[in-house]
N, C-alpha and C. Protein backbone atom coordinates (compact mmCIF):
# COMPACT_ATOMS: atom_id res chain seq x y z
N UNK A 1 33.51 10.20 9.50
CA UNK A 1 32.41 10.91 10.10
C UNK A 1 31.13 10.62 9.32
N UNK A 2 30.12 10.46 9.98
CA UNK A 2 29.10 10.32 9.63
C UNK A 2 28.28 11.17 8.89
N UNK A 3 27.53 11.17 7.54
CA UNK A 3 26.99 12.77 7.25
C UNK A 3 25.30 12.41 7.13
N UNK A 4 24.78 13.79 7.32
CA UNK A 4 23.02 13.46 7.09
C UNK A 4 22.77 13.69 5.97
N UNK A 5 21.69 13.15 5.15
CA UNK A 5 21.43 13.27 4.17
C UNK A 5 19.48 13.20 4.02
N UNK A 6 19.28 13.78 3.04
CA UNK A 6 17.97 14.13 2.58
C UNK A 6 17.39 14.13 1.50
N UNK A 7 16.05 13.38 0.97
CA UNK A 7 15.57 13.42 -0.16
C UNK A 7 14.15 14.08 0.07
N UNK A 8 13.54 14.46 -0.85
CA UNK A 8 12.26 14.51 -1.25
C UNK A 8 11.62 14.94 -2.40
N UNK A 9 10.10 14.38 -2.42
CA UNK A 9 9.55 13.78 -3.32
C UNK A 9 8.19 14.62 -3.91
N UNK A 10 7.18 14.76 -4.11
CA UNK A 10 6.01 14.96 -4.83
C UNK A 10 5.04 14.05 -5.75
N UNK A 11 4.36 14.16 -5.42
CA UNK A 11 3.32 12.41 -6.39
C UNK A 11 2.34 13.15 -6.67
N UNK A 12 1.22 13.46 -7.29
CA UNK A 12 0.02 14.23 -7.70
C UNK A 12 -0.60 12.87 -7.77
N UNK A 13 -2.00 12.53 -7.42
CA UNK A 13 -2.46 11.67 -7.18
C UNK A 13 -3.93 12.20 -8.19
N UNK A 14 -4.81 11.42 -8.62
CA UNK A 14 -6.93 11.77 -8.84
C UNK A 14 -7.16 11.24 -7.45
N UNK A 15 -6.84 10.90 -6.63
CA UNK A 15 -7.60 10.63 -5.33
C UNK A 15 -7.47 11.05 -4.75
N UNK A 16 -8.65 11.83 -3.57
CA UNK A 16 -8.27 12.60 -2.73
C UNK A 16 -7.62 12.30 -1.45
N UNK A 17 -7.16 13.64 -0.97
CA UNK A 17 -6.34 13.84 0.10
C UNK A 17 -6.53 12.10 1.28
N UNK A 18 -7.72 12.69 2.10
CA UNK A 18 -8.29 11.73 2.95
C UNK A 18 -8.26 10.04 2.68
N UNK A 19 -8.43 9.93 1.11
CA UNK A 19 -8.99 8.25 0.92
C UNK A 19 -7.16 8.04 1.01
N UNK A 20 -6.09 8.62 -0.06
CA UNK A 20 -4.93 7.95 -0.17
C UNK A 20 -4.47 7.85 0.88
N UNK A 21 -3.96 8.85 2.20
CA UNK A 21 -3.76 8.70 2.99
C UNK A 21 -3.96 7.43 4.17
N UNK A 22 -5.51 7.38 4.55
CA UNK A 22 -5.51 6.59 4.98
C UNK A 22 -5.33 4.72 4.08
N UNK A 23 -5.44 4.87 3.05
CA UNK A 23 -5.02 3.59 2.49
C UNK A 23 -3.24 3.58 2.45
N UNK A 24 -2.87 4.53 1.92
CA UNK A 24 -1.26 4.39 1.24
C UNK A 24 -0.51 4.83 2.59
N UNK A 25 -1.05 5.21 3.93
CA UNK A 25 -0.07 5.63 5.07
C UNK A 25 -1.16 4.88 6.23
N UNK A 26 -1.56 4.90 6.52
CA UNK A 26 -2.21 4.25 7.57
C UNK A 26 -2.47 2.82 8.00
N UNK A 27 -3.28 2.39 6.26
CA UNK A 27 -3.43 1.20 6.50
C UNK A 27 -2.22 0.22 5.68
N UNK A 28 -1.18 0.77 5.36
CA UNK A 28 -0.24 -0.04 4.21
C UNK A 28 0.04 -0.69 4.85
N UNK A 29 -0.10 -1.61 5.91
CA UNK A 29 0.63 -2.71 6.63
C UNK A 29 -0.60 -3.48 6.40
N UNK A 30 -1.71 -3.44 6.07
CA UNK A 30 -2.73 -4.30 5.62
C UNK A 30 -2.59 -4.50 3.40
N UNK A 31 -2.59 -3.21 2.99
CA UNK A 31 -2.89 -3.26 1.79
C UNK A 31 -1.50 -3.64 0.53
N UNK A 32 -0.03 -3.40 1.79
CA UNK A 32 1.21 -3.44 0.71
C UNK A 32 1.60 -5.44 0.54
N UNK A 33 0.83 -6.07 1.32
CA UNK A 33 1.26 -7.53 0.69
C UNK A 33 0.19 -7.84 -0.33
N UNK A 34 -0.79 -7.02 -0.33
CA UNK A 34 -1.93 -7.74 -1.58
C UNK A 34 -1.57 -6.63 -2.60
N UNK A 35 -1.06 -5.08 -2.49
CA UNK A 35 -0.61 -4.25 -3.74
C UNK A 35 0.74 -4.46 -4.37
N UNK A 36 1.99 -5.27 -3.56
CA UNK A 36 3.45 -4.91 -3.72
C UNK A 36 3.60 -6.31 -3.37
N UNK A 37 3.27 -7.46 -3.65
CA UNK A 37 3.23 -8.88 -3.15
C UNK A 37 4.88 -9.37 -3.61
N UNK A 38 5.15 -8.73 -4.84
CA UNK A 38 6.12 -9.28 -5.16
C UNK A 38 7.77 -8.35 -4.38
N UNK A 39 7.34 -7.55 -3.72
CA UNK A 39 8.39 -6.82 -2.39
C UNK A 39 8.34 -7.52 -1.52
N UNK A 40 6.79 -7.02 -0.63
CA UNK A 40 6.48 -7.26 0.51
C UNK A 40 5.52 -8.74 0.98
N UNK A 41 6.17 -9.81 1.56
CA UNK A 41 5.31 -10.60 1.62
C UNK A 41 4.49 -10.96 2.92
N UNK A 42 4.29 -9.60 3.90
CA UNK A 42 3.75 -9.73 5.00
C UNK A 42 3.88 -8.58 5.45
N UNK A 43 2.91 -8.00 6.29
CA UNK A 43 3.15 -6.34 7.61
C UNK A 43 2.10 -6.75 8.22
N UNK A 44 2.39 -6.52 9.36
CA UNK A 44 1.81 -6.25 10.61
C UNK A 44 2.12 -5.27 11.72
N UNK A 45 1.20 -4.70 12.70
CA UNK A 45 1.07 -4.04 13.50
C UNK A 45 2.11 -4.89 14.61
N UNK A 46 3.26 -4.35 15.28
CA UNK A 46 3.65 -5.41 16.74
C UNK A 46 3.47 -4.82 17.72
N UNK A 47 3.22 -3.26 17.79
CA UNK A 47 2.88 -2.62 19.30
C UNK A 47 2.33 -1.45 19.05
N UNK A 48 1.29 -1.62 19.44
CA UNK A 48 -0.36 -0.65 19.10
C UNK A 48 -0.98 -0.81 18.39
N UNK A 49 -1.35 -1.58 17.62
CA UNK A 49 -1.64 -1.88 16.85
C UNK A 49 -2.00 -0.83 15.22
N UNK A 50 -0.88 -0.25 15.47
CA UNK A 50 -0.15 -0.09 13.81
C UNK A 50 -1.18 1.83 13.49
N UNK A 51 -1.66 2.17 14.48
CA UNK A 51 -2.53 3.17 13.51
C UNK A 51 -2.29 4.46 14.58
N UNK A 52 -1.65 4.67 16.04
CA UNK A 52 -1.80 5.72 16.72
C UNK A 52 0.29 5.52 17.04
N UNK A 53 0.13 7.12 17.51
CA UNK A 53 1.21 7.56 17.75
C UNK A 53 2.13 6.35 18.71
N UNK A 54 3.32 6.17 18.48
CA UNK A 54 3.97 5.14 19.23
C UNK A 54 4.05 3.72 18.86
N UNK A 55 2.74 3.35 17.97
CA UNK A 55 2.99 2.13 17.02
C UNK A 55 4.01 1.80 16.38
N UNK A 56 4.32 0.94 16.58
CA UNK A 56 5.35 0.07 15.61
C UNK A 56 4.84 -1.32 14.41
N UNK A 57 4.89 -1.09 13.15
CA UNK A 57 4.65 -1.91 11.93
C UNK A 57 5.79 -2.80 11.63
N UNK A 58 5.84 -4.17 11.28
CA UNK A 58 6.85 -4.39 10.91
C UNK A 58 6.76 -5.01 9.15
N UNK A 59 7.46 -4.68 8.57
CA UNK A 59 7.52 -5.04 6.70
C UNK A 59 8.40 -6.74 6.40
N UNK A 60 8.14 -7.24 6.05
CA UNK A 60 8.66 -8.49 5.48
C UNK A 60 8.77 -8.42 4.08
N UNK A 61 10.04 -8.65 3.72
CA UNK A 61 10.38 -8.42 2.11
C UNK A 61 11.25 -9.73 1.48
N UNK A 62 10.84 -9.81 0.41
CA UNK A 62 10.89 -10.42 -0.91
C UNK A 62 12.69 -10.73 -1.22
N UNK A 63 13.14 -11.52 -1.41
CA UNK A 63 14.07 -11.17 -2.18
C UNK A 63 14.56 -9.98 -2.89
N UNK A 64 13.46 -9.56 -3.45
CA UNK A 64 14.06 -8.42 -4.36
C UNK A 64 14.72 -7.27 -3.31
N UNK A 65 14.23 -7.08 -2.06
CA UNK A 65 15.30 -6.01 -1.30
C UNK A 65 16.71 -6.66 -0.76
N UNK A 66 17.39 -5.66 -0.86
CA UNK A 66 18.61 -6.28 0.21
C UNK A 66 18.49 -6.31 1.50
N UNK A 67 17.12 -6.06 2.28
CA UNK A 67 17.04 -6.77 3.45
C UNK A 67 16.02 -7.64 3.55
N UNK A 68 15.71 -8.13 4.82
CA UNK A 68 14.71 -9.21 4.67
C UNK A 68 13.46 -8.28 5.22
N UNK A 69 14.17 -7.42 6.16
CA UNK A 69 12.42 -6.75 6.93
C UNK A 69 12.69 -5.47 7.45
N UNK A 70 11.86 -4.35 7.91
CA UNK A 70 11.89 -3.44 8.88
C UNK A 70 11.19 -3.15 9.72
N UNK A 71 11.10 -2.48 10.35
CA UNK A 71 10.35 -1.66 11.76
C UNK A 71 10.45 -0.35 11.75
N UNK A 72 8.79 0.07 11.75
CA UNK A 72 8.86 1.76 11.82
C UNK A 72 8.20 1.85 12.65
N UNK A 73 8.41 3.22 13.65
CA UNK A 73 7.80 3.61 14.81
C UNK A 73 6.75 4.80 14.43
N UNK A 74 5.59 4.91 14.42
CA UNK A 74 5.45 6.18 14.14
C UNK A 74 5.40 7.11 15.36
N UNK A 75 5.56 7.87 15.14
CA UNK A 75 6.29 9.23 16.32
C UNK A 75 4.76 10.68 16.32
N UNK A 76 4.00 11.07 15.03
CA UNK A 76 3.41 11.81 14.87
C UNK A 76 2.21 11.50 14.05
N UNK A 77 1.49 11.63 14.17
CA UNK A 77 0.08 11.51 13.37
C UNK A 77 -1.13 12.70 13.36
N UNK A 78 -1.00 13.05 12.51
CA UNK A 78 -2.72 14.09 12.72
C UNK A 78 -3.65 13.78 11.31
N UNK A 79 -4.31 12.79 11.73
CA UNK A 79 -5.18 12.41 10.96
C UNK A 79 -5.66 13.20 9.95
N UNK A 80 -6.46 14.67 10.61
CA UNK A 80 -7.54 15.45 9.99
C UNK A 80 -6.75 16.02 8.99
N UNK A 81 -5.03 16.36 9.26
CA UNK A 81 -4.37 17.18 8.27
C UNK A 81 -3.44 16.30 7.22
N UNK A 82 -3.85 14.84 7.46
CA UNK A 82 -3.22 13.96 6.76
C UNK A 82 -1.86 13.86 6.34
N UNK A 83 -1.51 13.81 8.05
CA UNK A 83 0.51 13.50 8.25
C UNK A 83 0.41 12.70 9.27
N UNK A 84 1.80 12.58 8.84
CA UNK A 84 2.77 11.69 10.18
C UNK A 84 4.22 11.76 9.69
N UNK A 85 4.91 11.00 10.82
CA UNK A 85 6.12 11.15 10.68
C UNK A 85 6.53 9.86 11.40
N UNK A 86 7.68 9.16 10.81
CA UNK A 86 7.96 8.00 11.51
C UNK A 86 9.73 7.71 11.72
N UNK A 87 9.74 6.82 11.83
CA UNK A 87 11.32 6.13 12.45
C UNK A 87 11.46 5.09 11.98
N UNK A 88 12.59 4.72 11.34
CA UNK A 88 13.20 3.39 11.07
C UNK A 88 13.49 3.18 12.16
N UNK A 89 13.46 1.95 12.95
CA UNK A 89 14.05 1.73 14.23
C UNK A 89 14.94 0.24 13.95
N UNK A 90 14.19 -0.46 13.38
CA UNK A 90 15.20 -2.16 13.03
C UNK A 90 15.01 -2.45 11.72
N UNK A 91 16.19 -3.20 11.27
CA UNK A 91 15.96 -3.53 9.82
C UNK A 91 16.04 -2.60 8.81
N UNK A 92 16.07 -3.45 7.57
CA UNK A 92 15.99 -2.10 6.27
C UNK A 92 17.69 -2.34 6.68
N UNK A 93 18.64 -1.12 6.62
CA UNK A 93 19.96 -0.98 6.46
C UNK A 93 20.30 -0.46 7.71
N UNK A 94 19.27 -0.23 8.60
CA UNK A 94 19.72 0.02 9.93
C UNK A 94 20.78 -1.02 10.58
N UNK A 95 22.34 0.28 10.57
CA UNK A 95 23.18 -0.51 11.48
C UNK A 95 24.13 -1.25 10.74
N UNK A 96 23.78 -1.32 9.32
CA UNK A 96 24.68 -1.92 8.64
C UNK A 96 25.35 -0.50 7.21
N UNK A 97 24.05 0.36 7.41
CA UNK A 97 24.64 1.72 6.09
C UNK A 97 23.96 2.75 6.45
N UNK A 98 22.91 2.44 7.97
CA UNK A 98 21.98 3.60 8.03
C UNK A 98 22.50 3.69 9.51
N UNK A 99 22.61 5.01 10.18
CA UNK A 99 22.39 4.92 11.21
C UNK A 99 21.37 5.27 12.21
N UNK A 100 20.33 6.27 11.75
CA UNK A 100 18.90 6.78 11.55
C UNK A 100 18.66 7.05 10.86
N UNK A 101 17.25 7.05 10.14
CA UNK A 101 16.43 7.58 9.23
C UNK A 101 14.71 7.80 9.82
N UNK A 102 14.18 8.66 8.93
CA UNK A 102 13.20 9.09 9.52
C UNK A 102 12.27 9.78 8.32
N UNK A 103 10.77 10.11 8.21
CA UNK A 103 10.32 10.26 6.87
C UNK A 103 8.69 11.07 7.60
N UNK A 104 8.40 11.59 6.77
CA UNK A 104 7.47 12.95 7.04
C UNK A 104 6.84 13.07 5.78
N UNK A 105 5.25 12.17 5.84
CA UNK A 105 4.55 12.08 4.31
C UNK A 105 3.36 13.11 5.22
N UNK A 106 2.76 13.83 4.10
CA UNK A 106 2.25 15.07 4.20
C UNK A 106 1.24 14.77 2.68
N UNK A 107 -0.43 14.31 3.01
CA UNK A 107 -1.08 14.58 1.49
C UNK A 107 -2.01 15.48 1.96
N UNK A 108 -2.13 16.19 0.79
CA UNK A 108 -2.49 17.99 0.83
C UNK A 108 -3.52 17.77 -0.57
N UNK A 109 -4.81 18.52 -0.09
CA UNK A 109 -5.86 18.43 -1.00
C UNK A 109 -5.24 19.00 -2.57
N UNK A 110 -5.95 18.82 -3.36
CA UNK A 110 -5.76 19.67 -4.79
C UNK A 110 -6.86 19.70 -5.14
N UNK A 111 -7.05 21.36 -6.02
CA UNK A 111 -8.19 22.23 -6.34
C UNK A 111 -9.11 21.18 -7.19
N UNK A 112 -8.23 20.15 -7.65
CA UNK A 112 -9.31 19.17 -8.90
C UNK A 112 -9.95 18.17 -7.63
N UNK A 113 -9.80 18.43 -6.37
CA UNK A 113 -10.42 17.01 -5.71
C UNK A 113 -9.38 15.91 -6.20
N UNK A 114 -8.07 15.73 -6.56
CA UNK A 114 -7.16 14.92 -6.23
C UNK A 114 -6.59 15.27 -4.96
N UNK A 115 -5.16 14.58 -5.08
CA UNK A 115 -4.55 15.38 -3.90
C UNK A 115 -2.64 15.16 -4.15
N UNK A 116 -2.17 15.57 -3.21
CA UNK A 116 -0.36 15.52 -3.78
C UNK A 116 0.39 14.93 -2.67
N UNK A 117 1.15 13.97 -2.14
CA UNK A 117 1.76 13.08 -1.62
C UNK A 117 3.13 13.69 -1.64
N UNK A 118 3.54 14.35 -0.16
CA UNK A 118 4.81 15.21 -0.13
C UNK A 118 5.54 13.95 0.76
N UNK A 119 6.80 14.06 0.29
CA UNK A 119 7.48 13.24 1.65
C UNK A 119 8.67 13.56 1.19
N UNK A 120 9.58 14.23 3.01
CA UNK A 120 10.27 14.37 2.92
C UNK A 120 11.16 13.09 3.83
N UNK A 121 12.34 12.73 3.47
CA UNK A 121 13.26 11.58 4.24
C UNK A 121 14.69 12.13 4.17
N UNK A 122 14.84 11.93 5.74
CA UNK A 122 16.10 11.95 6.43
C UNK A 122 17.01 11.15 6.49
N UNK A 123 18.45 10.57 6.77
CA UNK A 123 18.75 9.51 7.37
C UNK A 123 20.41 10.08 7.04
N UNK A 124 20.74 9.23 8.40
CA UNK A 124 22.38 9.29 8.78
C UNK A 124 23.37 8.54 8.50
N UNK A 125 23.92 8.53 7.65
CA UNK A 125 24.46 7.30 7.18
C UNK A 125 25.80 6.68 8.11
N UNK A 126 25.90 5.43 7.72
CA UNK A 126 27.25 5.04 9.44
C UNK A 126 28.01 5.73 8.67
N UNK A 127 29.39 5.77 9.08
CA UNK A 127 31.12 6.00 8.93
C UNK A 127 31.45 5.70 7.38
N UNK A 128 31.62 5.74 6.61
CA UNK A 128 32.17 5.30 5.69
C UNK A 128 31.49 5.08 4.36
N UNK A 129 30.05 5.11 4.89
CA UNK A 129 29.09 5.06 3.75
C UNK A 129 28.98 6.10 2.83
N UNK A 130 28.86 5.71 1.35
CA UNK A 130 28.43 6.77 0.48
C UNK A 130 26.99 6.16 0.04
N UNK A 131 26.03 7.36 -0.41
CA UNK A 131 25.03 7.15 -1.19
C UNK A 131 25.09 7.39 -2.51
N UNK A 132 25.22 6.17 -3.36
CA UNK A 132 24.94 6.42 -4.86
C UNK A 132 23.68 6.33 -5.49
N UNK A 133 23.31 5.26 -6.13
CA UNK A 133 22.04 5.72 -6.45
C UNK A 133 20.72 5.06 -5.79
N UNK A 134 21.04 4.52 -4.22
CA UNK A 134 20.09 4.53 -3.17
C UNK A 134 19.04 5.35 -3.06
N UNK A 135 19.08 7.06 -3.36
CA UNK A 135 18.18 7.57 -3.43
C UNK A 135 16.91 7.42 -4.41
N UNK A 136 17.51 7.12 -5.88
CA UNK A 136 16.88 7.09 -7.00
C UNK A 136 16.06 5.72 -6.79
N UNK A 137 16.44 5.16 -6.07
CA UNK A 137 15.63 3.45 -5.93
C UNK A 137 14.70 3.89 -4.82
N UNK A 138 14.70 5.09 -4.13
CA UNK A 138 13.81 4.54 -2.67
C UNK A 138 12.58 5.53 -3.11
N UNK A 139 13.66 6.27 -4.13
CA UNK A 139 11.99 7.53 -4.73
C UNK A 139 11.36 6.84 -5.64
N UNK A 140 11.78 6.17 -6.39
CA UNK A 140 10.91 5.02 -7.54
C UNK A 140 10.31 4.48 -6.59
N UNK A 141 10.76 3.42 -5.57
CA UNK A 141 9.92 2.93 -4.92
C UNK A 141 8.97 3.41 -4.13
N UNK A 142 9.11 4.71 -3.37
CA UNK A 142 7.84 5.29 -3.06
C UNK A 142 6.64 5.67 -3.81
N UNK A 143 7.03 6.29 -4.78
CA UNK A 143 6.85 6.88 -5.61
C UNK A 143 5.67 5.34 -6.60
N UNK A 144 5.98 4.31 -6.84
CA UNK A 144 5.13 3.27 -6.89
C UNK A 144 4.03 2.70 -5.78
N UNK A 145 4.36 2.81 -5.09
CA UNK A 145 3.80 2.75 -3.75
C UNK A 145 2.59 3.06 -3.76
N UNK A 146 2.49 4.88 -4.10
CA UNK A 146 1.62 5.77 -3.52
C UNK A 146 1.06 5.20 -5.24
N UNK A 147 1.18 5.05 -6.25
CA UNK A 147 0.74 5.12 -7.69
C UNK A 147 0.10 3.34 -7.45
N UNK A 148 0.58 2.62 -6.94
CA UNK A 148 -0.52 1.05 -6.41
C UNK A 148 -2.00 1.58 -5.86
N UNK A 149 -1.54 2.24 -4.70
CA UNK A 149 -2.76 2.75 -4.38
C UNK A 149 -3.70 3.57 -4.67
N UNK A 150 -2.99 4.51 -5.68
CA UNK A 150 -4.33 5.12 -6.57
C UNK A 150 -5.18 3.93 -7.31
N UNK A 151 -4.39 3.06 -8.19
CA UNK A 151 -4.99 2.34 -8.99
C UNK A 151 -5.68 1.79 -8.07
N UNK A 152 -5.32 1.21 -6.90
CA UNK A 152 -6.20 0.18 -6.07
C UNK A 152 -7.76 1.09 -5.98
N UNK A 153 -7.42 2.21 -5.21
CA UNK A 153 -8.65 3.47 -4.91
C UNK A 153 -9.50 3.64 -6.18
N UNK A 154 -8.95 3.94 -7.53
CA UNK A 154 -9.55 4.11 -8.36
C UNK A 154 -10.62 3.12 -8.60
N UNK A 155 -10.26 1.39 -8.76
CA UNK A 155 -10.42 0.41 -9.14
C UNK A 155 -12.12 0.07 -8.27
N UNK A 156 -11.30 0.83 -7.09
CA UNK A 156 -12.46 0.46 -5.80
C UNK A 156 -13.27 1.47 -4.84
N UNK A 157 -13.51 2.32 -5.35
CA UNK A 157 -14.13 3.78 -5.17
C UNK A 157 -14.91 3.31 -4.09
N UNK A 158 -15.37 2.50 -3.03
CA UNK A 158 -15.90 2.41 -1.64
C UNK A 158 -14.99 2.30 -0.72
N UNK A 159 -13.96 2.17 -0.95
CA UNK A 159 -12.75 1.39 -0.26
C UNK A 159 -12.38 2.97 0.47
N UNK A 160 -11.98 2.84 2.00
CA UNK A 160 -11.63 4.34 2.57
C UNK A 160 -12.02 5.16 2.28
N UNK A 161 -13.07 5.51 2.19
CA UNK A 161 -14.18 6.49 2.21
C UNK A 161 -14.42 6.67 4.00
């Protein structure tokens, strides 16, 4: 039988709510092959072009993952409150250890004018699968992710404004 499983995370960011967001969730299919070059060596938008509800992004990866690529759908977006929510739909471990997964990043102002990077992730694993320390690799890796793009933001204080 199949079981669901759940992680989540917290990042405290110096950049605010609005700039990380739209750099580290919106536009990361532009900014993760020039921040994460040595993961990701390509993203693009394939239907909607990558920024409104129903879009689909696709990731091209590096050797260093055990897959070659994925596809996320996003399903929810509200800009002004700086969320969304998306879908693994192809690729990544879909079908081979995943059977859905799904992820809900949420950045929320902080009183210093930084801001905090919530994300929670779902996913179903097939028949037989256990999770060992899959989790601990996908929170490091987020968790770098969102910490590229501060430095990037920091580095470049016009950038998503």
């Amino acid at each position: 039988m199949a079981s669901t499983n759940s992680w989540t995370l917290e990042i405290e960011s110096t950049v605010a709510a609005p700039r990380m967001f739209k750099a580290g969730v919106m536009d990361w299919h532009t900014l993760a092959p020039k921040l994460a070059s040595h993961i990701i060596t390509s993203a693009h938008p394939i239907e909607g072009g990558g920024g409104g509800v129903g879009s689909i992004r696709q990731f091209n990866f590096t050797s260093a993952m055990p897959f070659s690529f994925k596809k996320e759908r996003l399903d929810f977006l509200d800009a002004d409150k700086c969320e969304c929510k998306s879908t693994l739909i192809e690729g990544g471990s879909i079908g081979t250890k995943i059977e859905t997964a799904t992820s809900h990043i949420k950045v929320e102002p902080t009183a210093n004018g930084g801001s905090v990077v919530k994300v929670d992730s779902t996913f179903k694993l097939m028949p037989g699968v256990e999770v060992k320390d899959e989790i601990t690799k996908a929170k490091d890796s987020v968790t770098n992710i969102f910490k590229a793009v501060e430095a990037y933001l920091v580095a470049n204080p016009d950038a998503y404004n």
